[in-house]
PDB file of N, CA and C in Angstrom:
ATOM      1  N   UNK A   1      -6.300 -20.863 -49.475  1.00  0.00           N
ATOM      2  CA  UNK A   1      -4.953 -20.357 -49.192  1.00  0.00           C
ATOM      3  C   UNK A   1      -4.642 -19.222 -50.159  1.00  0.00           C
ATOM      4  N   UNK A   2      -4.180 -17.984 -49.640  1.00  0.00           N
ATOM      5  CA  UNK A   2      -3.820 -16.787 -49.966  1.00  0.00           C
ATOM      6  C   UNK A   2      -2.892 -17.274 -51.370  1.00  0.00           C
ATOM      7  N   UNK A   3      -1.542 -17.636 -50.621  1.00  0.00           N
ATOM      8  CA  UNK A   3      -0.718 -17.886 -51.602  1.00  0.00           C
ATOM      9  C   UNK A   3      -0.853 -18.777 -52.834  1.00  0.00           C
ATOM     10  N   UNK A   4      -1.740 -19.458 -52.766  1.00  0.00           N
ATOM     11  CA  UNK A   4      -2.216 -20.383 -53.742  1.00  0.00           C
ATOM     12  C   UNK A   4      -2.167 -19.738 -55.219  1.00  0.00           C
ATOM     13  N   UNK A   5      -2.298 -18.840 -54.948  1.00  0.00           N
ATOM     14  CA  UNK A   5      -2.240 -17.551 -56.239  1.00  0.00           C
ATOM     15  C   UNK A   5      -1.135 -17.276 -56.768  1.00  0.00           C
ATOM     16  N   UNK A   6      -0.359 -17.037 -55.500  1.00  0.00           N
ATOM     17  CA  UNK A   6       0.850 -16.728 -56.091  1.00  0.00           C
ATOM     18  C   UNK A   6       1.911 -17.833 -56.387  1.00  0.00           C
ATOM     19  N   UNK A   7       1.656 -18.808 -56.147  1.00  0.00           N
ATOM     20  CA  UNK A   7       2.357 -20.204 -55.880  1.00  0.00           C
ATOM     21  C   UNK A   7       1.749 -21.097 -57.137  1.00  0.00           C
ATOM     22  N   UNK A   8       0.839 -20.705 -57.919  1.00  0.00           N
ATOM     23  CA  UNK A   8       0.703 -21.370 -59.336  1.00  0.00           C
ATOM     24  C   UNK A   8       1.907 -21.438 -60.054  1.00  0.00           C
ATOM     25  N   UNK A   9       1.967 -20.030 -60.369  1.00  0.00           N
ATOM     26  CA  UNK A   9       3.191 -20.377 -61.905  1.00  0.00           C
ATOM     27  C   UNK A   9       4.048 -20.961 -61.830  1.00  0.00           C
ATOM     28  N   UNK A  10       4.278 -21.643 -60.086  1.00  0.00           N
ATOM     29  CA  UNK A  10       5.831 -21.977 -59.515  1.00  0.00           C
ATOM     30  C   UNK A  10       5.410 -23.710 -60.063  1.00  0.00           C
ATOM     31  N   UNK A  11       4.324 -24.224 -60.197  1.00  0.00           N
ATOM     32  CA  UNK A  11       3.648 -25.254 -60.370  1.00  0.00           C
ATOM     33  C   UNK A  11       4.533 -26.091 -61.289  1.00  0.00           C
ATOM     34  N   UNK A  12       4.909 -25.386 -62.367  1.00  0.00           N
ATOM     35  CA  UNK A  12       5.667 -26.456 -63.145  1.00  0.00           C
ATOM     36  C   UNK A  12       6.856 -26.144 -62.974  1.00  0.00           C
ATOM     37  N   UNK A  13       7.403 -25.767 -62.057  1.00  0.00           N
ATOM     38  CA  UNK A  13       8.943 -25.863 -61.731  1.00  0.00           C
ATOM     39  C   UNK A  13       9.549 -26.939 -60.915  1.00  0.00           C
ATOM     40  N   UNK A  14      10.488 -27.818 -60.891  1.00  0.00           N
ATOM     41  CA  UNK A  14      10.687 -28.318 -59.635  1.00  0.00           C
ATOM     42  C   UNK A  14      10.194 -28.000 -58.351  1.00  0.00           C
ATOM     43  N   UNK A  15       9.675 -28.495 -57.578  1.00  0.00           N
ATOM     44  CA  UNK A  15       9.983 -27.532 -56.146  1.00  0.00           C
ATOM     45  C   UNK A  15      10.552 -27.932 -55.391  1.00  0.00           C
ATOM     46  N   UNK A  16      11.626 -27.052 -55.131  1.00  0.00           N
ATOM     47  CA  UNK A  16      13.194 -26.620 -54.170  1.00  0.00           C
ATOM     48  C   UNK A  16      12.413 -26.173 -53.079  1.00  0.00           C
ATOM     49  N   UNK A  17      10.929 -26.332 -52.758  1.00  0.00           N
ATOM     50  CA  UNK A  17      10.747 -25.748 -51.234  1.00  0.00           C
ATOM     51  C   UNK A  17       9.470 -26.753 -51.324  1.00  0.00           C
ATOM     52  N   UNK A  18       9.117 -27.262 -49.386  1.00  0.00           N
ATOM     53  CA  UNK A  18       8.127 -27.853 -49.538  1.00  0.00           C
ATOM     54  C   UNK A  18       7.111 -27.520 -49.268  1.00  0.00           C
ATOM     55  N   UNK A  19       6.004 -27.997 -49.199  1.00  0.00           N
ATOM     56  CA  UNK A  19       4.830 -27.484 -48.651  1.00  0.00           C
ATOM     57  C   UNK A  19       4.441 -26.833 -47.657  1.00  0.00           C
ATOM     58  N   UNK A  20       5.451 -27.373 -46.565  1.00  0.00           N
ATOM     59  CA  UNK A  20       5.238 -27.295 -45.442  1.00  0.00           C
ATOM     60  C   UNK A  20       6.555 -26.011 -45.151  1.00  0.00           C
ATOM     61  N   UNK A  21       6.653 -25.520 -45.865  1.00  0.00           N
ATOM     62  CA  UNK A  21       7.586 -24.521 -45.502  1.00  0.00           C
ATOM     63  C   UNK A  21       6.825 -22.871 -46.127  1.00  0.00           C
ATOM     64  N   UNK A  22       6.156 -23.456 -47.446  1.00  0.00           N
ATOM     65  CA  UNK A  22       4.953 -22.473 -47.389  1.00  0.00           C
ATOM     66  C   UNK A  22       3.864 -22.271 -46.279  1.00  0.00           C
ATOM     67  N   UNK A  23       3.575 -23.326 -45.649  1.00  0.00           N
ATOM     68  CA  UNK A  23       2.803 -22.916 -44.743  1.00  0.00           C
ATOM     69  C   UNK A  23       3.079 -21.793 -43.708  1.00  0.00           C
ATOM     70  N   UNK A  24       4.713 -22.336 -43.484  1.00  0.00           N
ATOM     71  CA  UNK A  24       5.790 -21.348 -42.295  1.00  0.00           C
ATOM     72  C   UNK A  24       5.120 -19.540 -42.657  1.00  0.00           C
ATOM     73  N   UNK A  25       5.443 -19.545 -44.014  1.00  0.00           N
ATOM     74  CA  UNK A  25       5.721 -18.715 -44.670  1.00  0.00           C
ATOM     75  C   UNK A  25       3.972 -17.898 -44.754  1.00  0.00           C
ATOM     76  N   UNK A  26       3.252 -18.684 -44.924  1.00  0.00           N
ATOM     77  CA  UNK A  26       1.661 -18.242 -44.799  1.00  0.00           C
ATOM     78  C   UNK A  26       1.307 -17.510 -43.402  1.00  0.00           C
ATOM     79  N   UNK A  27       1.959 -18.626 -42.012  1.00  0.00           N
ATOM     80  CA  UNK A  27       1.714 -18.201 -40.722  1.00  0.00           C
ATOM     81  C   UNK A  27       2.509 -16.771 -40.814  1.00  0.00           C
ATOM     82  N   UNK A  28       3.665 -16.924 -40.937  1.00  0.00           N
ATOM     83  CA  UNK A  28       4.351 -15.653 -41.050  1.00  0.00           C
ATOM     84  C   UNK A  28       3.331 -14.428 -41.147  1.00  0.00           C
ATOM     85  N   UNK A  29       3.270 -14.205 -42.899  1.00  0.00           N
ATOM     86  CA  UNK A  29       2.174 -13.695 -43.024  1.00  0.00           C
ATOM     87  C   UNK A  29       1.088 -13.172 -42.375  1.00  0.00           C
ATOM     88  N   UNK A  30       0.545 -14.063 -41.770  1.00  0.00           N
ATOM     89  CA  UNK A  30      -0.580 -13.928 -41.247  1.00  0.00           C
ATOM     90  C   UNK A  30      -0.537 -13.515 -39.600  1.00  0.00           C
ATOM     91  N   UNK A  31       0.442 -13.388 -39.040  1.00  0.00           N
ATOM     92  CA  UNK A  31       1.277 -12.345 -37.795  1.00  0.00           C
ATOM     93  C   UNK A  31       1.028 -11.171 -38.520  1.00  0.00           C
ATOM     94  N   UNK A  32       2.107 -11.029 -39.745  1.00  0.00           N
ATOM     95  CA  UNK A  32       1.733  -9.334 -39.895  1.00  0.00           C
ATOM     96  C   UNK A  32       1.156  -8.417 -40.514  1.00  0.00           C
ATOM     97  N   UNK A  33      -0.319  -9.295 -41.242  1.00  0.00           N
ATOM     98  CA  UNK A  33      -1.308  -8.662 -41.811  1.00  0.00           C
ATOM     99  C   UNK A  33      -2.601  -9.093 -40.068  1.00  0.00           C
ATOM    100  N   UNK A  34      -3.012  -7.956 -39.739  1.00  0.00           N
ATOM    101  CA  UNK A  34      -3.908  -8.745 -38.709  1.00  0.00           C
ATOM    102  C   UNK A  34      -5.724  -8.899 -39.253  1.00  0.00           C
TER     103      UNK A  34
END
């Protein structure tokens, strides 16, 4: 996973978003890079 990278440092924060909403956010992505 792309974001996996960018979604480290968030690692020790609470997370206020779930997994499954990064994914949303990955598909997204991945529409508008082809």
């Amino acid at each position: 996973m792309v974001l996996a990278r960018v979604v480290q440092p968030l690692v020790g924060v609470p997370h206020r978003f779930e997994w499954a909403e990064l994914g949303q956010v990955e598909r997204h992505l991945a529409e508008l890079v082809p």
